[in-house]
N, C-alpha and C. Protein backbone atom coordinates (compact mmCIF):
# COMPACT_ATOMS: atom_id res chain seq x y z
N UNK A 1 -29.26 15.64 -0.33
CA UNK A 1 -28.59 14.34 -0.35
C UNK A 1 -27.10 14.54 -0.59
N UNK A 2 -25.89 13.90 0.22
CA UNK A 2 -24.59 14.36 0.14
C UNK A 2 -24.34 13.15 -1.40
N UNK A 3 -23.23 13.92 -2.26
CA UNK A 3 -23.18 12.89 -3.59
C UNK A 3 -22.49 11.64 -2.43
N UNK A 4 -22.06 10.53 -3.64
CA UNK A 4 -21.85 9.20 -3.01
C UNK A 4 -19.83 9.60 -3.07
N UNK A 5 -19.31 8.99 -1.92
CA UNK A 5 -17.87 8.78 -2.68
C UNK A 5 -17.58 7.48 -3.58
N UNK A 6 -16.79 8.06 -4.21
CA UNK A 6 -16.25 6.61 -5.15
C UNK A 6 -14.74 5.70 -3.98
N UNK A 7 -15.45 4.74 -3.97
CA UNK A 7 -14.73 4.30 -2.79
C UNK A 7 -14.25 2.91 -3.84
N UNK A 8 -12.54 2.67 -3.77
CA UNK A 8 -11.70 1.32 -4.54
C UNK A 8 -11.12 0.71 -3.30
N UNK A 9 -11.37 -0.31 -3.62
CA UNK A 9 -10.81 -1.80 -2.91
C UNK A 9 -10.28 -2.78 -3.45
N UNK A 10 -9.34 -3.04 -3.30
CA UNK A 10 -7.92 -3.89 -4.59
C UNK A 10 -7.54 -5.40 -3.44
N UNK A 11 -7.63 -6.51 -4.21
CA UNK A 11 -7.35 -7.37 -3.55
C UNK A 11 -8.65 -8.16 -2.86
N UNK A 12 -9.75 -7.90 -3.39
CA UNK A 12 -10.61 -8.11 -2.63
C UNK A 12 -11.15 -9.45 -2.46
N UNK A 13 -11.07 -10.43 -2.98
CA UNK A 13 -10.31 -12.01 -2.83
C UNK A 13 -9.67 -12.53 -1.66
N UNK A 14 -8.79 -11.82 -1.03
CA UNK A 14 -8.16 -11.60 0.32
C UNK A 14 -9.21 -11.68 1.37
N UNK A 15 -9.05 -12.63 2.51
CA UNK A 15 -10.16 -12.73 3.94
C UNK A 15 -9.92 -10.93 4.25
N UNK A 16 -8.70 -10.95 4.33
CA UNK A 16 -8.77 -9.44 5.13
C UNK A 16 -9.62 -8.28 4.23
N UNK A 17 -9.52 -8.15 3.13
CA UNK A 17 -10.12 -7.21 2.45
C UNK A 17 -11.91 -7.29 2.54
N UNK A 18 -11.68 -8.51 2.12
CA UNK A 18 -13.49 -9.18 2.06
C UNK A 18 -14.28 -8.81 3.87
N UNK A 19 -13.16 -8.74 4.24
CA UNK A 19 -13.86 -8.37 5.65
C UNK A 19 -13.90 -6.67 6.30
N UNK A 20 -13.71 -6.41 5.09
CA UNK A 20 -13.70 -4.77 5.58
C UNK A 20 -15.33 -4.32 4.49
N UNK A 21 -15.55 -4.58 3.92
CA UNK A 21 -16.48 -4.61 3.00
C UNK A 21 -17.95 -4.05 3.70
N UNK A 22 -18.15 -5.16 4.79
CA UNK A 22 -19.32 -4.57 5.59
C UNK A 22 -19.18 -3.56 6.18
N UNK A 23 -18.34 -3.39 6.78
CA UNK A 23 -17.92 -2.12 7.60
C UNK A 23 -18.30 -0.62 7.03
N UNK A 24 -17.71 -1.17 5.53
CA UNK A 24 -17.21 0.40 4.48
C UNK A 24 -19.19 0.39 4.29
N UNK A 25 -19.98 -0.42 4.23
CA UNK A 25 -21.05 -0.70 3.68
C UNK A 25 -22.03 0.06 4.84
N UNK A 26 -22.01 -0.47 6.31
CA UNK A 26 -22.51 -0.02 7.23
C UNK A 26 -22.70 1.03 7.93
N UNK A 27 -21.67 2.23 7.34
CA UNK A 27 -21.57 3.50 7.87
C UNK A 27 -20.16 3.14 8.88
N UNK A 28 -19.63 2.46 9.33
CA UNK A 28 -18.59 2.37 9.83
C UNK A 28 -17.58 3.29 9.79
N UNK A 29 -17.03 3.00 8.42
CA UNK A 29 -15.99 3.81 7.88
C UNK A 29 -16.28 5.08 7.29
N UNK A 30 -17.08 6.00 6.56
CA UNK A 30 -17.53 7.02 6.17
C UNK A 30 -18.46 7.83 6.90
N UNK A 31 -19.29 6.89 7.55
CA UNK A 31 -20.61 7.43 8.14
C UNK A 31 -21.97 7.26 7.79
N UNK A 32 -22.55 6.98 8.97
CA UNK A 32 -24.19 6.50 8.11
C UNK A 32 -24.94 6.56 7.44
N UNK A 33 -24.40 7.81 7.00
CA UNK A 33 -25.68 9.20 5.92
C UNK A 33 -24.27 9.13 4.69
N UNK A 34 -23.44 8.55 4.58
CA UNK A 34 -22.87 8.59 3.33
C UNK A 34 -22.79 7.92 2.66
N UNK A 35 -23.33 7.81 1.65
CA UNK A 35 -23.63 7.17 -0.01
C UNK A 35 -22.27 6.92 -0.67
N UNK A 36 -22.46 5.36 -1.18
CA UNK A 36 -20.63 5.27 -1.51
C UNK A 36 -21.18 4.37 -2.80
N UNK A 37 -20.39 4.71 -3.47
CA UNK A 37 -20.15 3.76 -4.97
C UNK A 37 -18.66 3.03 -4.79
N UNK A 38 -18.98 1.77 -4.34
CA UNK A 38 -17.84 0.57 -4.26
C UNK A 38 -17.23 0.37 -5.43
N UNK A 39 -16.03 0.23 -5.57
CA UNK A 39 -15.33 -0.52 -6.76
C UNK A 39 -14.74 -1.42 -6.02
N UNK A 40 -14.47 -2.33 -6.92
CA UNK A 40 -13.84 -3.77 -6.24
C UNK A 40 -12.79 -4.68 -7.60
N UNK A 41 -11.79 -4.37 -7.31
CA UNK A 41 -10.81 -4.71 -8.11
C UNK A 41 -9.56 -5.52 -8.23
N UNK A 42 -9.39 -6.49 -8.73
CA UNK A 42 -8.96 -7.88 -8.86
C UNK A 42 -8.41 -8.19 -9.93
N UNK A 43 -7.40 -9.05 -10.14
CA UNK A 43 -6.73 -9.69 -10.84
C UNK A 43 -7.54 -10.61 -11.84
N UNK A 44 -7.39 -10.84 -13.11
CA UNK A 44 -8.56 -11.49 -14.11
C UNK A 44 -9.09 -12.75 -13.51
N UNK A 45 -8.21 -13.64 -13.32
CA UNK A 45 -8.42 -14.78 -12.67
C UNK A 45 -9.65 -15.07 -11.65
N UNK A 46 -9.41 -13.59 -10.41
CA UNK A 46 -10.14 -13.82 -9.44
C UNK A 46 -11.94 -13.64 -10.05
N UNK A 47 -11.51 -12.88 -10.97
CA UNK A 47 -13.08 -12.60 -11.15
C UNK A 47 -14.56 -12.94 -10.75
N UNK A 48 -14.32 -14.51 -11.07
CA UNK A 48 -15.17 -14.97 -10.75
C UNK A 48 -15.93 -15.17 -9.13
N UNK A 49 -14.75 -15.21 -8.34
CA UNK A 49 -14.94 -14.83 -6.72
C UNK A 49 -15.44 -13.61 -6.72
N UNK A 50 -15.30 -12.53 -7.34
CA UNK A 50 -15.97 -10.77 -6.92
C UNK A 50 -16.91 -10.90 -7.33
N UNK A 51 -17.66 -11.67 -8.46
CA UNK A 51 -18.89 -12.34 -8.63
C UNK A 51 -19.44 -12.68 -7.73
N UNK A 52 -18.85 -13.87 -6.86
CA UNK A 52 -19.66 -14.09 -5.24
C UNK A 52 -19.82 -13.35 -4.07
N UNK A 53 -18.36 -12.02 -4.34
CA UNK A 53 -18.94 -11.15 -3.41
C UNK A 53 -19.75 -10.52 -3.45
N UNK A 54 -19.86 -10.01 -5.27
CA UNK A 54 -21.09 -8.99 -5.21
C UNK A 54 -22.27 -9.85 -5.01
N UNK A 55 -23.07 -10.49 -5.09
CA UNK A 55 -23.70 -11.96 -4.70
C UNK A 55 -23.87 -11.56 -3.01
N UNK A 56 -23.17 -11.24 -2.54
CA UNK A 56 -23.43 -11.74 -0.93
C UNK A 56 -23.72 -10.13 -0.41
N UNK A 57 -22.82 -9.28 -1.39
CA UNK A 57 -23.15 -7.51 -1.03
C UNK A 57 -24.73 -7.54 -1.00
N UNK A 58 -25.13 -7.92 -2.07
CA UNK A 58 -26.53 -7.56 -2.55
C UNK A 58 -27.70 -8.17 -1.80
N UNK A 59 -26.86 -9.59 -1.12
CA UNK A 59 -27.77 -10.07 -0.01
C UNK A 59 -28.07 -9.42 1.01
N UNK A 60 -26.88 -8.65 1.22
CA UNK A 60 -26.96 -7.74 2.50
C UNK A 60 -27.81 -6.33 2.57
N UNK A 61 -28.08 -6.36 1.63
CA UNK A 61 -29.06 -5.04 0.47
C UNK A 61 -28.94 -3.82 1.80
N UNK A 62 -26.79 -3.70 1.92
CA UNK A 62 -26.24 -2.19 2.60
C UNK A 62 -27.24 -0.91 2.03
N UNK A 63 -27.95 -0.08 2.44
CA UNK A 63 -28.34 1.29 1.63
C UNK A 63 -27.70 2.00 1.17
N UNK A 64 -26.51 2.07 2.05
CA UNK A 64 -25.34 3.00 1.41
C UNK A 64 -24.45 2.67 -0.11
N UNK A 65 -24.60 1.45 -0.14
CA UNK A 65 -24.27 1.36 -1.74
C UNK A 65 -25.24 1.82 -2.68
N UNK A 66 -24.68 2.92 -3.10
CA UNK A 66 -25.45 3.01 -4.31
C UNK A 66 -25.29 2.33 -5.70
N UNK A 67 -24.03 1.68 -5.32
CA UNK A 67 -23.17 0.64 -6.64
C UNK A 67 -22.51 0.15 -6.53
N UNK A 68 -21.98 -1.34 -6.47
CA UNK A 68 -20.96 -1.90 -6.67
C UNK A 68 -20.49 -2.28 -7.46
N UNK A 69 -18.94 -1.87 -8.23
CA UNK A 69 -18.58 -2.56 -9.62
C UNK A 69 -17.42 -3.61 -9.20
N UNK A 70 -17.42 -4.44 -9.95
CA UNK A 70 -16.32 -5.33 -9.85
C UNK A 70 -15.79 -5.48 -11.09
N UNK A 71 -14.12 -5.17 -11.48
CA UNK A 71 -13.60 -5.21 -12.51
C UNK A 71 -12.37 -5.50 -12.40
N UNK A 72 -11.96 -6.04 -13.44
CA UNK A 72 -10.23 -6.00 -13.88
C UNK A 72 -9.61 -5.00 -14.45
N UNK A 73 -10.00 -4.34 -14.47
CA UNK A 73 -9.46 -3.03 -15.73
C UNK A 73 -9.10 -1.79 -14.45
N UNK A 74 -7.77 -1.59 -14.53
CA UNK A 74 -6.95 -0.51 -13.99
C UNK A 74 -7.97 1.05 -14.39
N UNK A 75 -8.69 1.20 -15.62
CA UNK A 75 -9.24 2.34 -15.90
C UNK A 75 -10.77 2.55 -15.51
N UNK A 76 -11.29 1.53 -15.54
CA UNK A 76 -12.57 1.38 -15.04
C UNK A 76 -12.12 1.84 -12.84
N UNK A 77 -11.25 0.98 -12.60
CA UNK A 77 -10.87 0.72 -11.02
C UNK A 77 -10.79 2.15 -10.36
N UNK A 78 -9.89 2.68 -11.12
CA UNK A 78 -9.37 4.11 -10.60
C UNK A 78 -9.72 5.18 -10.75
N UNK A 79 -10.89 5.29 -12.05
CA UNK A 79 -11.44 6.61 -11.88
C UNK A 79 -11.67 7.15 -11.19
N UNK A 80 -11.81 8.35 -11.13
CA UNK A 80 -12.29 9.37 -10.65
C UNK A 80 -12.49 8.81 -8.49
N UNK A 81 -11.27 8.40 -8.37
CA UNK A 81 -11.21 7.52 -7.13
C UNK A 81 -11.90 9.19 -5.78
N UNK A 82 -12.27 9.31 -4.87
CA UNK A 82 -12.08 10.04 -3.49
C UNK A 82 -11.23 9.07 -2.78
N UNK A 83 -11.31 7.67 -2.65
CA UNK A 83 -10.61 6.77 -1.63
C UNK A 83 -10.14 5.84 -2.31
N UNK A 84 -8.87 5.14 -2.02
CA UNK A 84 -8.48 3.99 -2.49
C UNK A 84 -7.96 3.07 -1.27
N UNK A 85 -8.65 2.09 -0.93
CA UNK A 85 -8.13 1.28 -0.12
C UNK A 85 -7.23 -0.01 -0.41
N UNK A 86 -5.71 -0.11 -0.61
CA UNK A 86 -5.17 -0.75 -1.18
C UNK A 86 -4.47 -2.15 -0.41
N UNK A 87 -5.59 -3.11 -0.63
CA UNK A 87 -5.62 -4.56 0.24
C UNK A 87 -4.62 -5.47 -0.61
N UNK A 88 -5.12 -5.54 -1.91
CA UNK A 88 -3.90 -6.38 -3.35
C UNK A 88 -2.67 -6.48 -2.31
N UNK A 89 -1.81 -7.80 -2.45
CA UNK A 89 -0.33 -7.80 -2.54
C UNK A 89 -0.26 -9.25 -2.27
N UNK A 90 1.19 -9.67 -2.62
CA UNK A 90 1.58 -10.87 -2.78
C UNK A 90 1.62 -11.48 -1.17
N UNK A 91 1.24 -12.42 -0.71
CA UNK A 91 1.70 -12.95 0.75
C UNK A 91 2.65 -13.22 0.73
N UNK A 92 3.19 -13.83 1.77
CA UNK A 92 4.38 -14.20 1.99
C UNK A 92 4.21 -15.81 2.06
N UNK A 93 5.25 -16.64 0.99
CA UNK A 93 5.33 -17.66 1.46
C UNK A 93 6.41 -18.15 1.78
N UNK A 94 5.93 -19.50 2.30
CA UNK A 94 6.68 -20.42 3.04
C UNK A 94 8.28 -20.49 2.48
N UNK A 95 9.84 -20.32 2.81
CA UNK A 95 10.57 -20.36 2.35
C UNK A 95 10.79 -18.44 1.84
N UNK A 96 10.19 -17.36 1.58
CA UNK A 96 10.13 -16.39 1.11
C UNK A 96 10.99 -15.49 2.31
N UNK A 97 12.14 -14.60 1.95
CA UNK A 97 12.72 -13.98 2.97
C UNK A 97 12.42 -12.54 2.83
N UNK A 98 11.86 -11.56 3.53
CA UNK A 98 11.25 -9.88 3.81
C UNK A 98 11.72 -9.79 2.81
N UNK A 99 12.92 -9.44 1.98
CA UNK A 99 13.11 -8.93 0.56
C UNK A 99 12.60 -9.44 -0.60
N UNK A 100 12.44 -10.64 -0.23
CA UNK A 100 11.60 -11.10 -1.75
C UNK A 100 10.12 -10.34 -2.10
N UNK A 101 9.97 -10.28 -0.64
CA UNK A 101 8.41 -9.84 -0.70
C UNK A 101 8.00 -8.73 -1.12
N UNK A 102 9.09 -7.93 -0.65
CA UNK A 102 9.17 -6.38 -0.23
C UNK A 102 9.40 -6.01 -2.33
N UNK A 103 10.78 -6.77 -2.59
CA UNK A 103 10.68 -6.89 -3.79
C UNK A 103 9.21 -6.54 -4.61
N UNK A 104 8.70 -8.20 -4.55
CA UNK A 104 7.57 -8.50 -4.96
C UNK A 104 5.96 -7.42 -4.98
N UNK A 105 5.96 -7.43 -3.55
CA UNK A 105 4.78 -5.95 -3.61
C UNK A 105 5.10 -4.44 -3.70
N UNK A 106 6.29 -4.49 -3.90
CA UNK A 106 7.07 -2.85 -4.28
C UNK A 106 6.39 -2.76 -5.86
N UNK A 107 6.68 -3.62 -6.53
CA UNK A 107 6.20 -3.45 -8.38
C UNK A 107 4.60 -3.65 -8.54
N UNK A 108 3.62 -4.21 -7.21
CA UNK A 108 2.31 -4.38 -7.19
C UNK A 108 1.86 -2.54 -6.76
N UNK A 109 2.52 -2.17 -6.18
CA UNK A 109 1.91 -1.00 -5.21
C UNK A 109 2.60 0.04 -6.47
N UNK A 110 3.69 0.51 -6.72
CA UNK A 110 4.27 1.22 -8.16
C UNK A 110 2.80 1.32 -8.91
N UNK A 111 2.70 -0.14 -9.41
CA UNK A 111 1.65 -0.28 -10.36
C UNK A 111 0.09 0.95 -10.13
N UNK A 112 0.11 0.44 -8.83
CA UNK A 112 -0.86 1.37 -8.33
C UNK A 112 -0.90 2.41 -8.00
N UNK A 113 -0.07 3.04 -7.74
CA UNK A 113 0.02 4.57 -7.83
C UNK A 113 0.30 4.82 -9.46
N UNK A 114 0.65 4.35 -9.96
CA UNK A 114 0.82 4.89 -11.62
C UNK A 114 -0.93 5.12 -12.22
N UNK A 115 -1.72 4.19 -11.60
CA UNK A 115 -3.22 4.11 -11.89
C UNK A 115 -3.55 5.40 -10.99
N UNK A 116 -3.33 5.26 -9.90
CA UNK A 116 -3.69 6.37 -8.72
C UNK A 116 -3.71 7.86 -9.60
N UNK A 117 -1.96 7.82 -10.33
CA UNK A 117 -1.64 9.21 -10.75
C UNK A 117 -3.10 9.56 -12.20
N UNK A 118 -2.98 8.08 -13.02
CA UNK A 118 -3.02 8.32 -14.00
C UNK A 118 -4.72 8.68 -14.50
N UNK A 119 -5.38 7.68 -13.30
CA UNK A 119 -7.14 7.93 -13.51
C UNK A 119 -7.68 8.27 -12.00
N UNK A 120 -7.15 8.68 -11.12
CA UNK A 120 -7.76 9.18 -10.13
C UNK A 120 -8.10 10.06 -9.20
N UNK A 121 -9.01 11.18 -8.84
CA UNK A 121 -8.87 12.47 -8.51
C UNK A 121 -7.81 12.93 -8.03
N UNK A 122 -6.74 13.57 -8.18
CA UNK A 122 -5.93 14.01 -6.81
C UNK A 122 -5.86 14.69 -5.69
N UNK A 123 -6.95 14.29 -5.51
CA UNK A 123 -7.32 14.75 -4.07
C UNK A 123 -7.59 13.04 -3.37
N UNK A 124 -7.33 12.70 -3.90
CA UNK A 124 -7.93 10.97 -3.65
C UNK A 124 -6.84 10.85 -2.53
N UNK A 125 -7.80 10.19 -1.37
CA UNK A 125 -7.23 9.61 -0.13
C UNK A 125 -6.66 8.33 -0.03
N UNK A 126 -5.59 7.35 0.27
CA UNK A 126 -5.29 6.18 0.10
C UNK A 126 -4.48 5.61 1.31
N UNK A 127 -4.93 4.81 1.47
CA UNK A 127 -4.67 4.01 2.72
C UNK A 127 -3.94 2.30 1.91
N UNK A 128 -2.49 2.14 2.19
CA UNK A 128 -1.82 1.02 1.75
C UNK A 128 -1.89 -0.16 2.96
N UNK A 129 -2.87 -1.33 2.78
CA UNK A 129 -2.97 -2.14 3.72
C UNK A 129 -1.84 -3.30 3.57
N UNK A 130 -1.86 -4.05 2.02
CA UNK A 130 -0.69 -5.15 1.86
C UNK A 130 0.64 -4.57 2.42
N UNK A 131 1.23 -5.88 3.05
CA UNK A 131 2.44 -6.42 3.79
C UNK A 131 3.60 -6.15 2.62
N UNK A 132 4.39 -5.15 2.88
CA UNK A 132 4.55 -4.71 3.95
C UNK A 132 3.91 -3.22 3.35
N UNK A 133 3.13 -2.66 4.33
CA UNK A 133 2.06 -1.59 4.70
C UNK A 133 2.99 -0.61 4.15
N UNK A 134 3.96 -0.03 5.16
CA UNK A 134 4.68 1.08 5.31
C UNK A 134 5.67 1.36 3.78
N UNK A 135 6.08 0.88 3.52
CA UNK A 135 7.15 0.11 1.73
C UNK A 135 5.88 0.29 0.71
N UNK A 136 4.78 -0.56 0.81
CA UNK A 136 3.77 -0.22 -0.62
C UNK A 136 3.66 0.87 -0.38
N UNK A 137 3.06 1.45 0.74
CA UNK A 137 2.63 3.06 0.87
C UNK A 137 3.62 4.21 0.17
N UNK A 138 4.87 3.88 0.59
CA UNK A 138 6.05 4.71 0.14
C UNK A 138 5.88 4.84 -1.59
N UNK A 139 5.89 3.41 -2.15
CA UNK A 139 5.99 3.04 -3.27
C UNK A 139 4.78 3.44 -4.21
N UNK A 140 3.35 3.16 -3.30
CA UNK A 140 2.41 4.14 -4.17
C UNK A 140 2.53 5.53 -4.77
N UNK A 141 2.67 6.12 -3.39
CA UNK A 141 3.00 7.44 -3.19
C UNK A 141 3.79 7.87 -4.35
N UNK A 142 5.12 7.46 -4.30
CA UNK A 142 6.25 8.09 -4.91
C UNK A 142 6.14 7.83 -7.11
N UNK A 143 4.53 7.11 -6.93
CA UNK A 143 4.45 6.63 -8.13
C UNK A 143 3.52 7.33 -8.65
N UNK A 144 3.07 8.52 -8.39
CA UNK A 144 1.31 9.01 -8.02
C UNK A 144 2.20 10.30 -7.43
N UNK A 145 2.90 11.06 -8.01
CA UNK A 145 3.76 12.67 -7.76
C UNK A 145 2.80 13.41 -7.41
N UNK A 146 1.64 13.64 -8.34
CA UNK A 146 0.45 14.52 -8.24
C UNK A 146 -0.24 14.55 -7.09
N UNK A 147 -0.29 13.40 -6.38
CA UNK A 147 -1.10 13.01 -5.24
C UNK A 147 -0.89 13.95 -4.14
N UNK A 148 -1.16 14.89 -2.99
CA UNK A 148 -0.36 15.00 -1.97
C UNK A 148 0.41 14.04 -1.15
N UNK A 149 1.37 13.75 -0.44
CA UNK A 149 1.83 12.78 0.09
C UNK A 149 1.10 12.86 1.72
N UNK A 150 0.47 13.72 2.32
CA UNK A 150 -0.32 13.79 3.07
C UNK A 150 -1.61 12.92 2.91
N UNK A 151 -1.76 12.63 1.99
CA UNK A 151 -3.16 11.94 1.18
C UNK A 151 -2.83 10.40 1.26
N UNK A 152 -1.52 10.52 1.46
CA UNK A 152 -1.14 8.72 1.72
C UNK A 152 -0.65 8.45 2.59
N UNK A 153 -1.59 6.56 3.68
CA UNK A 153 -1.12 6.27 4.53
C UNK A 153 -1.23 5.04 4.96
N UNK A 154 -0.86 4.01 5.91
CA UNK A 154 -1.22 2.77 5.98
C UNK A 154 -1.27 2.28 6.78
N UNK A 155 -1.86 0.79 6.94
CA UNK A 155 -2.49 0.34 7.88
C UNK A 155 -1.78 -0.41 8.52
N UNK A 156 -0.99 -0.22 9.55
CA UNK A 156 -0.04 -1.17 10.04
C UNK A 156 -0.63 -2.34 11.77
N UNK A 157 -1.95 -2.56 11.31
CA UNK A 157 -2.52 -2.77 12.92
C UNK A 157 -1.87 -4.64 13.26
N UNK A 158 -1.99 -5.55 11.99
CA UNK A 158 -1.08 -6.47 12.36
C UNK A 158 0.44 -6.40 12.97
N UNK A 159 1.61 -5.16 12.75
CA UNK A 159 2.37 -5.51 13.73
C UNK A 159 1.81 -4.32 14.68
N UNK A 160 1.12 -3.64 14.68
CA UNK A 160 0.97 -2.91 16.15
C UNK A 160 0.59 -4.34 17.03
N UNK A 161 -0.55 -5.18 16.46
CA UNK A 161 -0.87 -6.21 17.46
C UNK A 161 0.24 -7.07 18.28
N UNK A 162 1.18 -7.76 16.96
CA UNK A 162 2.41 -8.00 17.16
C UNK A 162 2.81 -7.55 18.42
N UNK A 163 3.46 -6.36 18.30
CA UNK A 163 4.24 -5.75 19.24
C UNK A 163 3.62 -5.51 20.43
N UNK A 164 2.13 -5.51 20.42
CA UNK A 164 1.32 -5.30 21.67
C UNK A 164 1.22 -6.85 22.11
N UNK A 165 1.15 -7.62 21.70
CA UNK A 165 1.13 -8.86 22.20
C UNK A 165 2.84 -9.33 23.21
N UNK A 166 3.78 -9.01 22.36
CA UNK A 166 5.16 -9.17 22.76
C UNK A 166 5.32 -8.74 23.87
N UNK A 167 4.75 -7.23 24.55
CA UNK A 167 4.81 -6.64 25.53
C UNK A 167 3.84 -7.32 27.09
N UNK A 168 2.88 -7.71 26.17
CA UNK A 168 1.92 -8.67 27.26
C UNK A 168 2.74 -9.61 27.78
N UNK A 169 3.24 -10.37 26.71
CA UNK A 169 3.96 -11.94 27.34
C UNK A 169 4.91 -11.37 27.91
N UNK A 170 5.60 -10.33 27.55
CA UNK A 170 6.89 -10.14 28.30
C UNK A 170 6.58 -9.89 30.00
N UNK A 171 5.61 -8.52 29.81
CA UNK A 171 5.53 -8.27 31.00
C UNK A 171 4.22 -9.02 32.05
N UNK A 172 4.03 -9.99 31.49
CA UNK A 172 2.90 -10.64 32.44
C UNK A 172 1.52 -9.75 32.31
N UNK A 173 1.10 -8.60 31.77
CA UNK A 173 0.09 -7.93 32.09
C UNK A 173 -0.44 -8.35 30.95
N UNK A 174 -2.19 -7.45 31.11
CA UNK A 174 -3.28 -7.79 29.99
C UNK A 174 -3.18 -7.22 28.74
N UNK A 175 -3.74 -6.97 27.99
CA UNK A 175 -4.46 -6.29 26.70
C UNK A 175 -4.54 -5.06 27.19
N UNK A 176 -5.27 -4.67 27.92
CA UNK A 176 -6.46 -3.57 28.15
C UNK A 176 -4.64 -2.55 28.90
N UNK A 177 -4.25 -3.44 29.71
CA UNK A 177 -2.81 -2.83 30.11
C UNK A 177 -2.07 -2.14 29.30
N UNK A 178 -1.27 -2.13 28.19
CA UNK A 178 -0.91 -1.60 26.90
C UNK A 178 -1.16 -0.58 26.24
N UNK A 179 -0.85 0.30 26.37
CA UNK A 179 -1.09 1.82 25.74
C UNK A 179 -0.38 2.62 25.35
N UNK A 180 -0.66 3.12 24.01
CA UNK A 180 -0.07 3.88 23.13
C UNK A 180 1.26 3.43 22.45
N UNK A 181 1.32 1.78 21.74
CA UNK A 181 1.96 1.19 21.33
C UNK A 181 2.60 1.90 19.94
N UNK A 182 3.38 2.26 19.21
CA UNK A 182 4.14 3.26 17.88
C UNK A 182 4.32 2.19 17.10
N UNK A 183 4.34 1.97 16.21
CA UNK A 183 5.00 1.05 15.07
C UNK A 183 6.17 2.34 14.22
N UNK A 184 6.86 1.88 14.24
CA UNK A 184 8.17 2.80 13.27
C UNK A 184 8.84 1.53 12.42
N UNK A 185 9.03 1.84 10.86
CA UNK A 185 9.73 1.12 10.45
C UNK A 185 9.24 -0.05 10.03
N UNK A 186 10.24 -0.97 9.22
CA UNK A 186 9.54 -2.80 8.46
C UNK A 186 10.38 -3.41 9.59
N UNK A 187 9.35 -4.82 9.76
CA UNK A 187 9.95 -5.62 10.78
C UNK A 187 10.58 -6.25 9.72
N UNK A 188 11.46 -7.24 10.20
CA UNK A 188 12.93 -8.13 9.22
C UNK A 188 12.80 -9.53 10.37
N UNK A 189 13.68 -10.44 9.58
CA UNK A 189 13.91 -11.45 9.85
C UNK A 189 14.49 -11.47 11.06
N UNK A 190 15.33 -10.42 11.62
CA UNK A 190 16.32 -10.40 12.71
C UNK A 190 15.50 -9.18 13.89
């Protein structure tokens, strides 16, 4: 039997996060024959929602969980992590200009690599999904020294879509037309 990974998910309150859940559950993301111990980690408040997720996990009675925890506690979250999938971050609102934000989830993602450094294997793999992707990632990273920086990376598929969409309307062609789109860099106001 291969052991389980300890697999963290931050933000999980979030549609986008909550929807990666089955996936990580199904063999999707790891593979079918791999045994994963979920953590699921949230802000005190939310609590009570990771309550309903675990509620709906358990409906789904995945095999591959061998556990799901749901907690508030940075020390419980990060142990002994193999993966950290980092969904947590502030949205953007209405009136809010790229720096506020950037601001704003720069001291959320810090936070998390300081946990990353402080309770989690370093060998631990991490993938920075909150907006902006490329900036938390940096900011984990650089907070979490121990980590390799090879070990950190992020998910930028909202503006790949972006930019793959821009290219459609521009040039009249389809979806399926579009290939090998790059994301480099934070998009800005301008």
């Amino acid at each position: 039997q291969t052991e389980p990974v300890r697999v963290l998910e931050t933000g999980v309150a979030d549609q986008i996060a909550c929807s990666l859940l089955y996936s990580i559950g199904d063999g999707s993301v790891f593979g079918k024959d791999q045994p994963i111990i979920l953590v699921l980690w949230d802000i005190t408040p939310i609590m009570s929602v990771l309550d309903s997720i675990l509620t709906e996990l358990q409906d789904c009675a995945l095999p591959l969980f061998k556990d799901v925890i749901t907690t508030d506690k940075e020390e419980v979250a990060f142990k002994d992590l193999d993966v950290a999938i980092l969904v947590g971050s502030m949205p953007r609102r209405e009136g809010m200009e790229r720096i506020d934000l950037l601001k704003a989830n720069v001291k959320i993602f810090k936070c998390q690599g300081a946990a990353l450094e402080k309770y989690a294997k370093k060998s631990v793999k991490v993938i920075a999904v909150g907006d902006p992707a490329n900036t938390n990632c940096l900011a984990a990273s650089k907070s979490a020294p121990s980590m390799p920086k090879e070990n950190c990376s992020r998910l930028t598929r909202l503006d790949h879509n972006l930019a793959k969409t821009q290219i459609v309307l521009k040039l009249g062609v389809t979806d399926d037309d579009v290939k090998n789109v790059i994301i480099w860099g934070n998009h800005s106001s301008t």
